[in-house]
C-alpha atoms as a PDB file:
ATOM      1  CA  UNK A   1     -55.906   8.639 -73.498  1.00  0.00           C
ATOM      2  CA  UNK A   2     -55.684   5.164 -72.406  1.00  0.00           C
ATOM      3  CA  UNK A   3     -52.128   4.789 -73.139  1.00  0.00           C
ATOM      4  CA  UNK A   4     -51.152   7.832 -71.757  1.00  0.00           C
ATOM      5  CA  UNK A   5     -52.638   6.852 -68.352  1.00  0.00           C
ATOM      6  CA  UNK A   6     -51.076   3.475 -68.207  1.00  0.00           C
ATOM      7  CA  UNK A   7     -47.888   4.724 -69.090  1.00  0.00           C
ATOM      8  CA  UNK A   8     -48.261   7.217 -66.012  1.00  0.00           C
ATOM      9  CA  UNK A   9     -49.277   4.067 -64.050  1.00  0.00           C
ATOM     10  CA  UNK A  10     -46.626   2.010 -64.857  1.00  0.00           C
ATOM     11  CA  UNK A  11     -43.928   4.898 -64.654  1.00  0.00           C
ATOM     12  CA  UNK A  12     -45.837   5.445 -60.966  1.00  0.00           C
ATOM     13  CA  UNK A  13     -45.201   1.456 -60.008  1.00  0.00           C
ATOM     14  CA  UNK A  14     -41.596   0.832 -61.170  1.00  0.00           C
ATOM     15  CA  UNK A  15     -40.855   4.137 -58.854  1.00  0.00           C
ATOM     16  CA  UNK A  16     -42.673   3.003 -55.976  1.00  0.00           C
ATOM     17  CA  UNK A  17     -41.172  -0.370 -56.329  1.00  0.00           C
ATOM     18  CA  UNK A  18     -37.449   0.946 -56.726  1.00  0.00           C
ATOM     19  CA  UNK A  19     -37.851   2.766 -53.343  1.00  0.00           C
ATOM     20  CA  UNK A  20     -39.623  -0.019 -51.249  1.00  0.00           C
ATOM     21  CA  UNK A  21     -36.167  -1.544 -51.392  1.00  0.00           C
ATOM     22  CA  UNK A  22     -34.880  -3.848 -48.462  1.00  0.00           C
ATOM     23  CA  UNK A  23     -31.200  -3.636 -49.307  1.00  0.00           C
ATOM     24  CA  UNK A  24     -29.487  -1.183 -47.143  1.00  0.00           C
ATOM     25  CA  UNK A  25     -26.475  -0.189 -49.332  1.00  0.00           C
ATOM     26  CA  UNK A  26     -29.203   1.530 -51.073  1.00  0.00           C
ATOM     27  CA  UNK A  27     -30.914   3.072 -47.882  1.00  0.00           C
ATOM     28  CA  UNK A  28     -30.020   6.692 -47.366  1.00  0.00           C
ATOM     29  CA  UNK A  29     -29.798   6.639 -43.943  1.00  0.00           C
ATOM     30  CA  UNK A  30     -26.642   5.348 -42.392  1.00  0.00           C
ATOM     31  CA  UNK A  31     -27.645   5.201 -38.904  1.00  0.00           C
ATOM     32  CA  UNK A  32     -30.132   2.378 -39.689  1.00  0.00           C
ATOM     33  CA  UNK A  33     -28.141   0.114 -40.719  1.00  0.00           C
ATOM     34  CA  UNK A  34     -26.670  -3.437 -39.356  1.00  0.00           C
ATOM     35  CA  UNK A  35     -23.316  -3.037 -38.799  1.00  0.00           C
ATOM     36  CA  UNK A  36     -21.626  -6.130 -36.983  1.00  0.00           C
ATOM     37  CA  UNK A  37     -19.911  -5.524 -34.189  1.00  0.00           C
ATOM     38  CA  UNK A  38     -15.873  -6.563 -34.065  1.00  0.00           C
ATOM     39  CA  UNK A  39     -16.583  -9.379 -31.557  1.00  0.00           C
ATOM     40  CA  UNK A  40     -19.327 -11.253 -33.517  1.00  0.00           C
ATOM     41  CA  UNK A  41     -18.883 -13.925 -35.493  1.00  0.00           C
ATOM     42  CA  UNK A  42     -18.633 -12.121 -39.658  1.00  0.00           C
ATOM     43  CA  UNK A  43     -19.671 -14.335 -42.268  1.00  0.00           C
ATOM     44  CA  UNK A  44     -16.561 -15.095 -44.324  1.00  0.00           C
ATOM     45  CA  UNK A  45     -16.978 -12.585 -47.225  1.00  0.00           C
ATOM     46  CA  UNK A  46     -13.975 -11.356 -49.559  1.00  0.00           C
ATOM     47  CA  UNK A  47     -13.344  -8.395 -47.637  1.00  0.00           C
ATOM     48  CA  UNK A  48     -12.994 -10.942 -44.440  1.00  0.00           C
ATOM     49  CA  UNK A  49     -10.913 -13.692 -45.488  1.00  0.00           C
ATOM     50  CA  UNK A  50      -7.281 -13.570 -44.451  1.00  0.00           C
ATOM     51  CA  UNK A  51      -4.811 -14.711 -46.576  1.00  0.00           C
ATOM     52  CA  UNK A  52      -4.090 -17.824 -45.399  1.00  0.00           C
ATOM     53  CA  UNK A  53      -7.605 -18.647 -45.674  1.00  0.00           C
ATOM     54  CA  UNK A  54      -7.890 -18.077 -49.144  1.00  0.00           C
ATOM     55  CA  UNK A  55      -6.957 -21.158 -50.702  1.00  0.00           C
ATOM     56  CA  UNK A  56      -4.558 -20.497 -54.062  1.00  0.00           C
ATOM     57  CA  UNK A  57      -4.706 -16.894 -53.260  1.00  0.00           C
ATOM     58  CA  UNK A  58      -1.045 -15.295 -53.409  1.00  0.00           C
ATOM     59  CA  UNK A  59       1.054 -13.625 -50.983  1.00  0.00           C
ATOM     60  CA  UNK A  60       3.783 -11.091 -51.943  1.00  0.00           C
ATOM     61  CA  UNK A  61       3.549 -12.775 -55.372  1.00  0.00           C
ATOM     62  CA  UNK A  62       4.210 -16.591 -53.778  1.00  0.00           C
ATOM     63  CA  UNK A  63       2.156 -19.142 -54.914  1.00  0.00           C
ATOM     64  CA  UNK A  64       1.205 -22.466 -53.838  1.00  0.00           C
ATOM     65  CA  UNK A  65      -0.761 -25.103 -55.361  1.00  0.00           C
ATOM     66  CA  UNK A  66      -2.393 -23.447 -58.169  1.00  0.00           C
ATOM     67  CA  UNK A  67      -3.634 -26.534 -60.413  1.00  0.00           C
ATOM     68  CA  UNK A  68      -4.477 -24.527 -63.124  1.00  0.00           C
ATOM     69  CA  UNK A  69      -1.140 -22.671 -63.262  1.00  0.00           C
ATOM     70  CA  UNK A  70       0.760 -26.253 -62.393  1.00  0.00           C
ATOM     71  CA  UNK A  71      -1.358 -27.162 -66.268  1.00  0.00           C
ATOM     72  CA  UNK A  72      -0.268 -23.673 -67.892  1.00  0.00           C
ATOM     73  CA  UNK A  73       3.300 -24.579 -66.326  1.00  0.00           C
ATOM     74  CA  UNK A  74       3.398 -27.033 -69.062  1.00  0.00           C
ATOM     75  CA  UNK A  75       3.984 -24.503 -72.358  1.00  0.00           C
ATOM     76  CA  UNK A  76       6.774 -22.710 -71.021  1.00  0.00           C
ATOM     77  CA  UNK A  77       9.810 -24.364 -71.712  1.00  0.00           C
ATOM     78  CA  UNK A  78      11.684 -22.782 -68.705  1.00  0.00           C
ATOM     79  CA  UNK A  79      11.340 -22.745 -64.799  1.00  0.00           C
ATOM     80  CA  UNK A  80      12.780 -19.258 -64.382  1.00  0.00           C
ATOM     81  CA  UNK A  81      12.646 -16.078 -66.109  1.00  0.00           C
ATOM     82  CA  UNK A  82      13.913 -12.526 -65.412  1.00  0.00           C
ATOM     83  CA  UNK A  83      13.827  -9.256 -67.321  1.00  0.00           C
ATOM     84  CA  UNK A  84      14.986  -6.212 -65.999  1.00  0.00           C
ATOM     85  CA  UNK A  85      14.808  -3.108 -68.606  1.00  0.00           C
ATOM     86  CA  UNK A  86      15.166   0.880 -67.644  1.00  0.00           C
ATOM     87  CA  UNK A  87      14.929   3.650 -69.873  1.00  0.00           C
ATOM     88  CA  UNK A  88      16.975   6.466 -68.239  1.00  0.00           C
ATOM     89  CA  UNK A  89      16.518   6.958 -64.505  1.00  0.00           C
ATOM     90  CA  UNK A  90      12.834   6.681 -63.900  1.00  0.00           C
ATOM     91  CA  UNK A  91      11.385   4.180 -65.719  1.00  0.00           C
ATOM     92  CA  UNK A  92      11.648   0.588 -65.323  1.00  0.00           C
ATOM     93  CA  UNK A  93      10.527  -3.088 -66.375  1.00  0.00           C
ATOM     94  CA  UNK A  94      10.585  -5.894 -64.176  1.00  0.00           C
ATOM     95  CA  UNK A  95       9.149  -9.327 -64.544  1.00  0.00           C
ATOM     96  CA  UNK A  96       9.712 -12.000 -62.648  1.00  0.00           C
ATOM     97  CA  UNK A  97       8.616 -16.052 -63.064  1.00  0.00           C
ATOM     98  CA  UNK A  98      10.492 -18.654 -60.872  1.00  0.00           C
ATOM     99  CA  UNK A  99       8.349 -22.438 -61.005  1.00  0.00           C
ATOM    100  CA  UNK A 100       9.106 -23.492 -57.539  1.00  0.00           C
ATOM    101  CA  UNK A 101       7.279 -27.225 -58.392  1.00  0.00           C
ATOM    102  CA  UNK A 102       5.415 -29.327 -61.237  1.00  0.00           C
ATOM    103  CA  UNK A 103       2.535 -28.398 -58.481  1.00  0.00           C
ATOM    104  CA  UNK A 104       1.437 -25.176 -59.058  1.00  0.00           C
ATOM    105  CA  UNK A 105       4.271 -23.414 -56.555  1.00  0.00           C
ATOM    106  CA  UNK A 106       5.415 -20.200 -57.986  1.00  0.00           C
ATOM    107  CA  UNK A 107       6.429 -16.651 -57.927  1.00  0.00           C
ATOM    108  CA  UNK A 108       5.494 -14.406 -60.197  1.00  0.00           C
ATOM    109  CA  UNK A 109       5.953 -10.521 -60.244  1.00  0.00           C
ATOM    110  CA  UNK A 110       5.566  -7.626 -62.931  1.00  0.00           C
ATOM    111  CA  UNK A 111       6.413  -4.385 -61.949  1.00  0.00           C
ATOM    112  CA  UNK A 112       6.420  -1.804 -65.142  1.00  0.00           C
ATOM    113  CA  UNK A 113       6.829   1.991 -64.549  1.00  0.00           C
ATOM    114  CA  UNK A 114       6.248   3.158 -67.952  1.00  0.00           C
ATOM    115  CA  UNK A 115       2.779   1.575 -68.263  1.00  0.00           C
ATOM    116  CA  UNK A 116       2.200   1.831 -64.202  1.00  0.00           C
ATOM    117  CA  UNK A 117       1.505  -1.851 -63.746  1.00  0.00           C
ATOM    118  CA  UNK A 118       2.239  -3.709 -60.990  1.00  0.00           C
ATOM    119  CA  UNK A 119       0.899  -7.467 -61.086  1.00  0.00           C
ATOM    120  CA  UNK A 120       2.682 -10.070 -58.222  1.00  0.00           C
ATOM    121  CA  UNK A 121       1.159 -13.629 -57.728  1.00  0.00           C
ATOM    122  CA  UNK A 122      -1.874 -14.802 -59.979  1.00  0.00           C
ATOM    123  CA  UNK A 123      -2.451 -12.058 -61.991  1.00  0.00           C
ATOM    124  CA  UNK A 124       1.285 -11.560 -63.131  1.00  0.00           C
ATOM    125  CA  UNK A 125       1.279 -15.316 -64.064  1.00  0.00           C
ATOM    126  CA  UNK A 126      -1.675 -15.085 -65.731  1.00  0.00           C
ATOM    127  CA  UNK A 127      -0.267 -12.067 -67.466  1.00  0.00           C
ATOM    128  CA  UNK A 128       3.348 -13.785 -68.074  1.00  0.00           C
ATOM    129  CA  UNK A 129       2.323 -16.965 -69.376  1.00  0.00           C
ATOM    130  CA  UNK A 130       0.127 -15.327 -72.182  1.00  0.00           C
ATOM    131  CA  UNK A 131       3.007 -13.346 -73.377  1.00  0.00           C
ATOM    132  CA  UNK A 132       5.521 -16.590 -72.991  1.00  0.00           C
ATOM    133  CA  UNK A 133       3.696 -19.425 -73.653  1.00  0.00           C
ATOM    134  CA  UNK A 134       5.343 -19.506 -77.432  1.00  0.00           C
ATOM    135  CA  UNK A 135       8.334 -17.804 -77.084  1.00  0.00           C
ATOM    136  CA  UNK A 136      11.058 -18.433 -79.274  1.00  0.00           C
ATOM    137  CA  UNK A 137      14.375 -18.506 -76.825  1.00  0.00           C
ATOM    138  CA  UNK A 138      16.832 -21.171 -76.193  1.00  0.00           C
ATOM    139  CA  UNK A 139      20.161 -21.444 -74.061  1.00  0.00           C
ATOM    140  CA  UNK A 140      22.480 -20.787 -77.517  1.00  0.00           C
ATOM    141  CA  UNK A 141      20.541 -17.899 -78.769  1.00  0.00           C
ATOM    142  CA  UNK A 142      22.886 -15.158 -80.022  1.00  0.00           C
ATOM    143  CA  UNK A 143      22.276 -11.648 -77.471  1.00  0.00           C
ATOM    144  CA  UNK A 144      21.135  -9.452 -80.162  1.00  0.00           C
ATOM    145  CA  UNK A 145      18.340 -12.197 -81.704  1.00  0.00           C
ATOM    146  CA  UNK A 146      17.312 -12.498 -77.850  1.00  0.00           C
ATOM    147  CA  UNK A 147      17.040  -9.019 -77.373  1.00  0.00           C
ATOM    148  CA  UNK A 148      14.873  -8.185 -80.307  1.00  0.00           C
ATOM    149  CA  UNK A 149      12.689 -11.544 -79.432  1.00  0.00           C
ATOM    150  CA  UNK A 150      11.795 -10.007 -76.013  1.00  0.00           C
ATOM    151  CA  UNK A 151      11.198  -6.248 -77.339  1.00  0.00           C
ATOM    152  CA  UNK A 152       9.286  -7.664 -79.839  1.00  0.00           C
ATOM    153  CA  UNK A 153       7.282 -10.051 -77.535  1.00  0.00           C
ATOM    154  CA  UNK A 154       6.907  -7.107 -74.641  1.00  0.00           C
ATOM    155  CA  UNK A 155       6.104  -4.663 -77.316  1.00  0.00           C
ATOM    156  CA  UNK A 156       9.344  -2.905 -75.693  1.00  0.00           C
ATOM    157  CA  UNK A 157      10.957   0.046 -77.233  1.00  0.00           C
ATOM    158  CA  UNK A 158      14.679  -0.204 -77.983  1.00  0.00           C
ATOM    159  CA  UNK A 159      15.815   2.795 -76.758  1.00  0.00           C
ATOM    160  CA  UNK A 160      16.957   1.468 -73.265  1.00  0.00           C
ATOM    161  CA  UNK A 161      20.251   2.051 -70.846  1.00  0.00           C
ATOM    162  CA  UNK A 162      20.143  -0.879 -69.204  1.00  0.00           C
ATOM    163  CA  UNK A 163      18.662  -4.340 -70.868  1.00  0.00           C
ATOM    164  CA  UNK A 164      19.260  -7.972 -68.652  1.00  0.00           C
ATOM    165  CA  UNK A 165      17.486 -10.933 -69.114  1.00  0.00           C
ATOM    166  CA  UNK A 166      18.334 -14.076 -67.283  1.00  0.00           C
ATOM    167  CA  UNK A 167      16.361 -17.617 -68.096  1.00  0.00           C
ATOM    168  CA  UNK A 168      16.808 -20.896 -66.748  1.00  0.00           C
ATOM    169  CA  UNK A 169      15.450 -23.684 -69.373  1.00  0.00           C
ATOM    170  CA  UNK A 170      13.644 -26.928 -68.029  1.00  0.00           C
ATOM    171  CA  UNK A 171      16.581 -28.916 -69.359  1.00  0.00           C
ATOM    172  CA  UNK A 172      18.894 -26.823 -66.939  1.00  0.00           C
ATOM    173  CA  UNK A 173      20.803 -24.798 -69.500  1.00  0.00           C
ATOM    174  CA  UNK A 174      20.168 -20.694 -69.091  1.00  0.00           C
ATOM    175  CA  UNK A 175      20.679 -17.745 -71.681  1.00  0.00           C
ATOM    176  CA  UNK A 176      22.180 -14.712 -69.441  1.00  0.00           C
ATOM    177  CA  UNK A 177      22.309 -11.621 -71.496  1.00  0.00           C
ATOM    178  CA  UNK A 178      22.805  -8.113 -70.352  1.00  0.00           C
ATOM    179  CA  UNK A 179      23.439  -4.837 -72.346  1.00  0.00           C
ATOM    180  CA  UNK A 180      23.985  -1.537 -71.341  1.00  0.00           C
ATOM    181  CA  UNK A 181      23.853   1.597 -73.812  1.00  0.00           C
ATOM    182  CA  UNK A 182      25.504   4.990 -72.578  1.00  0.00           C
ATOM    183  CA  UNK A 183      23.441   7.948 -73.574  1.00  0.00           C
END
């Protein structure tokens, strides 16, 4: 009997606690809540900082002084790197890397249709360099080795109209393939 009642007890506290709560995203009534007016001063929140505040943040996939990309920058051995890839009308791959500076300075972009992803600054960078950081390309790669190398790497199937791939190598050299297949 004992443990029945302080199980009741307890079950009667941790309700009466939950609803005693101070936090007004969980209060149920709108109308009682602080909402700052436009002309006071906001705190600087996420949802508040403008994009020039925002330190490394990117804009329209520019980048500037990202230190931790400027070290990542450092296992790619290029400074530019394009692939464009469609499979008949609608669907279409595009990444794009350009190092503008040892600095961290970049552009990055990945637009894919056929897996809906679209990643520009950061986040395509991030998503580039894991997926280039070892690859196997060099400015006298025959077009058919390259091609495989990046469908492999992409996990890309090979049934494409329209491949082209354009990389510019930290020694200056660049591989410039592009094949088209008629249906």
């Amino acid at each position: 009997m004992k443990k029945w009642f302080v199980s009741i007890i307890g079950t009667g506290l941790l309700l009466g606690l939950a609803a005693c709560s101070d936090d007004p995203s969980v209060d149920n009534h709108p109308k009682e809540q602080v909402v700052p007016s436009d002309n006071q001063d906001r705190e600087q929140t996420p949802d508040t900082i403008q994009v020039e505040d925002s330190g490394n943040k990117s804009h329209e996939g520019q980048v500037q002084n990202d230190q931790d990309a400027a070290e990542m920058m450092q296992d790619l051995n290029f400074t530019e790197f394009e692939l464009e890839v469609n499979y008949g009308p609608n669907e279409e791959i595009d990444y794009e890397y350009k190092q503008k500076s040892n600095d961290g300075d970049y552009k990055a972009e990945m637009k894919d249709t056929v897996k809906n992803v679209i990643y520009k600054g950061m986040e395509a960078f991030t998503a580039l360099h894991t997926q280039l950081k070892d690859l196997e390309l060099n400015a006298n790669m025959d077009k058919e080795a390259a091609i495989q190398e990046i469908l492999d790497r992409f996990d890309l199937d090979a049934d494409y109209s329209k491949f082209e791939l354009e990389v510019t190598f930290k020694d200056g050299s660049k591989l410039d393939i592009e094949d088209r297949k008629t249906p």
